[in-house]
C-alpha atoms as a PDB file:
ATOM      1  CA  UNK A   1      -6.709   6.457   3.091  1.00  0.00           C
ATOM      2  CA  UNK A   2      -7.918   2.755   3.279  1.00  0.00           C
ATOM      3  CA  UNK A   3      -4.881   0.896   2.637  1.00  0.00           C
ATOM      4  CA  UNK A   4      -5.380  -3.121   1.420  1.00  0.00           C
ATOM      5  CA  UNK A   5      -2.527  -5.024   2.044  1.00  0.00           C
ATOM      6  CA  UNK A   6      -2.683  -8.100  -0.711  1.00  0.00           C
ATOM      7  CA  UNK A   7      -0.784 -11.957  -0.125  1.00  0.00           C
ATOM      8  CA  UNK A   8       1.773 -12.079   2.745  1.00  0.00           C
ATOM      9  CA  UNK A   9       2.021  -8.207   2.892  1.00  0.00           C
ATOM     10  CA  UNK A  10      -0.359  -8.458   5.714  1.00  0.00           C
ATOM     11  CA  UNK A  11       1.875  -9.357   7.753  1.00  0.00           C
ATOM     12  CA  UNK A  12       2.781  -6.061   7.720  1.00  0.00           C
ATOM     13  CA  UNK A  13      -0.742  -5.067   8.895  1.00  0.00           C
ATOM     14  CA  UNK A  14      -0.649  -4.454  13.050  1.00  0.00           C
ATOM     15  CA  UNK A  15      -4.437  -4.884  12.763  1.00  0.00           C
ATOM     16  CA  UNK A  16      -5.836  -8.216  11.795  1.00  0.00           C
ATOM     17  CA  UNK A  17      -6.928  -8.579   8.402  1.00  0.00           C
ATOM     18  CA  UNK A  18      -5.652  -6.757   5.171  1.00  0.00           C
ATOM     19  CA  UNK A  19      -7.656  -3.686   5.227  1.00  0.00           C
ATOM     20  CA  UNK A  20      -5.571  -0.585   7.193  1.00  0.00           C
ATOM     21  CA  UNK A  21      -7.366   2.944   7.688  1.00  0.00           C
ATOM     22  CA  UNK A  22      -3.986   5.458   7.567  1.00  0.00           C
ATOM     23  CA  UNK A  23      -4.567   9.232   8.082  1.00  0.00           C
ATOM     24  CA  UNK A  24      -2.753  11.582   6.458  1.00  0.00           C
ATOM     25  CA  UNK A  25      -2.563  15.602   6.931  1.00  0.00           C
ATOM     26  CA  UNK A  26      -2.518  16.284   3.047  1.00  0.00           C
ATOM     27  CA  UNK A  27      -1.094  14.057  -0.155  1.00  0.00           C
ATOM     28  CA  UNK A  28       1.817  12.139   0.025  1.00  0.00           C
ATOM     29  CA  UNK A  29       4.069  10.385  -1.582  1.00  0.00           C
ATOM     30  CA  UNK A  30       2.992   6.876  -0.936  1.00  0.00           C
ATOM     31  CA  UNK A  31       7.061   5.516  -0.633  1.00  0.00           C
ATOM     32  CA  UNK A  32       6.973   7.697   2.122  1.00  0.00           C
ATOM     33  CA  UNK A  33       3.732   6.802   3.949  1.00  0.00           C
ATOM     34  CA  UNK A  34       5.214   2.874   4.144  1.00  0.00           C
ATOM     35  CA  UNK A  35       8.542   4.010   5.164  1.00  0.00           C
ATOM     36  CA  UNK A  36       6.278   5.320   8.497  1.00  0.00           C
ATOM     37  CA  UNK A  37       4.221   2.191   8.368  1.00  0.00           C
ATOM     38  CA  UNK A  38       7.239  -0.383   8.221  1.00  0.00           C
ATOM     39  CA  UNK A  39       6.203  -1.456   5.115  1.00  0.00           C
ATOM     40  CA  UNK A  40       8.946  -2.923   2.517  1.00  0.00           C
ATOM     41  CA  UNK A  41       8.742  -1.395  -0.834  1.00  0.00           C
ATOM     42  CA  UNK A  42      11.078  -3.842  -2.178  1.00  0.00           C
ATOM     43  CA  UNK A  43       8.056  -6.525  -1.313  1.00  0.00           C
ATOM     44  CA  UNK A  44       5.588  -4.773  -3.313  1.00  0.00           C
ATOM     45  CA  UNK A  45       5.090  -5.833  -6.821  1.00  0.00           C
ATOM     46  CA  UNK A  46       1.848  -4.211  -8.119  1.00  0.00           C
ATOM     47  CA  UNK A  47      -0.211  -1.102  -6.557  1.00  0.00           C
ATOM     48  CA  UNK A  48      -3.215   0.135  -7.481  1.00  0.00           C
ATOM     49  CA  UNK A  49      -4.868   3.697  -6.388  1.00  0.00           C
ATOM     50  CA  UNK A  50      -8.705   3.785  -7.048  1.00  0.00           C
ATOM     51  CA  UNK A  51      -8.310   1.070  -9.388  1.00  0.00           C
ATOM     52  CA  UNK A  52      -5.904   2.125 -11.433  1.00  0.00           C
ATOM     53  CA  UNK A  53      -2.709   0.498 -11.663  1.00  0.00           C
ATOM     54  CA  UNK A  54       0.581   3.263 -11.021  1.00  0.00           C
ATOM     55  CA  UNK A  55       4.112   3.410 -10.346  1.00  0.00           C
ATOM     56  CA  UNK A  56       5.074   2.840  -6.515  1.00  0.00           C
ATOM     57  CA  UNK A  57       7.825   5.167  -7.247  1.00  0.00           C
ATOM     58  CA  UNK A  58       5.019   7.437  -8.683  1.00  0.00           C
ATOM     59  CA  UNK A  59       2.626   7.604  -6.335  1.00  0.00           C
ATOM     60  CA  UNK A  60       0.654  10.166  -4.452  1.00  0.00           C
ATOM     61  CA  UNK A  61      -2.108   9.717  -2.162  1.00  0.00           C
ATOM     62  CA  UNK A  62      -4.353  11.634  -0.503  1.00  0.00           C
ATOM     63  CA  UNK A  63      -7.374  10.619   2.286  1.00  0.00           C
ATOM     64  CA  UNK A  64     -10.410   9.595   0.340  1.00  0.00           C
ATOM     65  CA  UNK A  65      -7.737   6.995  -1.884  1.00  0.00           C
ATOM     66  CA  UNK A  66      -7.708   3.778  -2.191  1.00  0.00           C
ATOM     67  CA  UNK A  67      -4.888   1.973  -1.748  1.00  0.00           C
ATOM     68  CA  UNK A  68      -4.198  -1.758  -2.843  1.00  0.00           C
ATOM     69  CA  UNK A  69      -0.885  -3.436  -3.117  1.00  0.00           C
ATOM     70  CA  UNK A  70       0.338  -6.914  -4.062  1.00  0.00           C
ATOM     71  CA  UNK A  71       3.656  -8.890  -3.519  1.00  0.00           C
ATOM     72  CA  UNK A  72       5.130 -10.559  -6.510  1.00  0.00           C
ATOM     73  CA  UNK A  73       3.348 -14.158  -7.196  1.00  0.00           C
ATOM     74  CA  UNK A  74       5.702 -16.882  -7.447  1.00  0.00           C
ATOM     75  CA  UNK A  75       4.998 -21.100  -8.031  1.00  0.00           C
ATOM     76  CA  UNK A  76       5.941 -23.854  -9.821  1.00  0.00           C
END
């Protein structure tokens, strides 16, 4: 699964850049792949899987996927 961490979520990344390859040994729910990563789902505001937007709590994702997710955009 290529994994695209969007805005400060790649700080999250151990790799430089936002791009993360993950393997996984079948689908999964994706809550559960961060929880391994370290990843916050409280930070995550939007995800996408192959371009389509879906439900974090929703999610399941597989090798070939996709992943992009985005922290909630604030300003003033």
């Amino acid at each position: 699964m290529r994994l695209y961490l969007g805005g400060y979520l790649d700080y999250y990344n151990p790799q430089p850049g936002s791009w993360l390859e993950v393997e996984l040994e079948g689908p999964s729910p994706l809550r559960e792949v961060l929880v391994k990563l370290d990843i916050p789902t409280s930070e995550i505001h939007l995800c996408a899987i192959n371009g389509e937007l879906t439900e974090l709590s929703e999610a399941v994702v597989s090798g070939g996927d996709e992943v992009k997710l985005f922290p909630p955009v604030g300003g003033g």
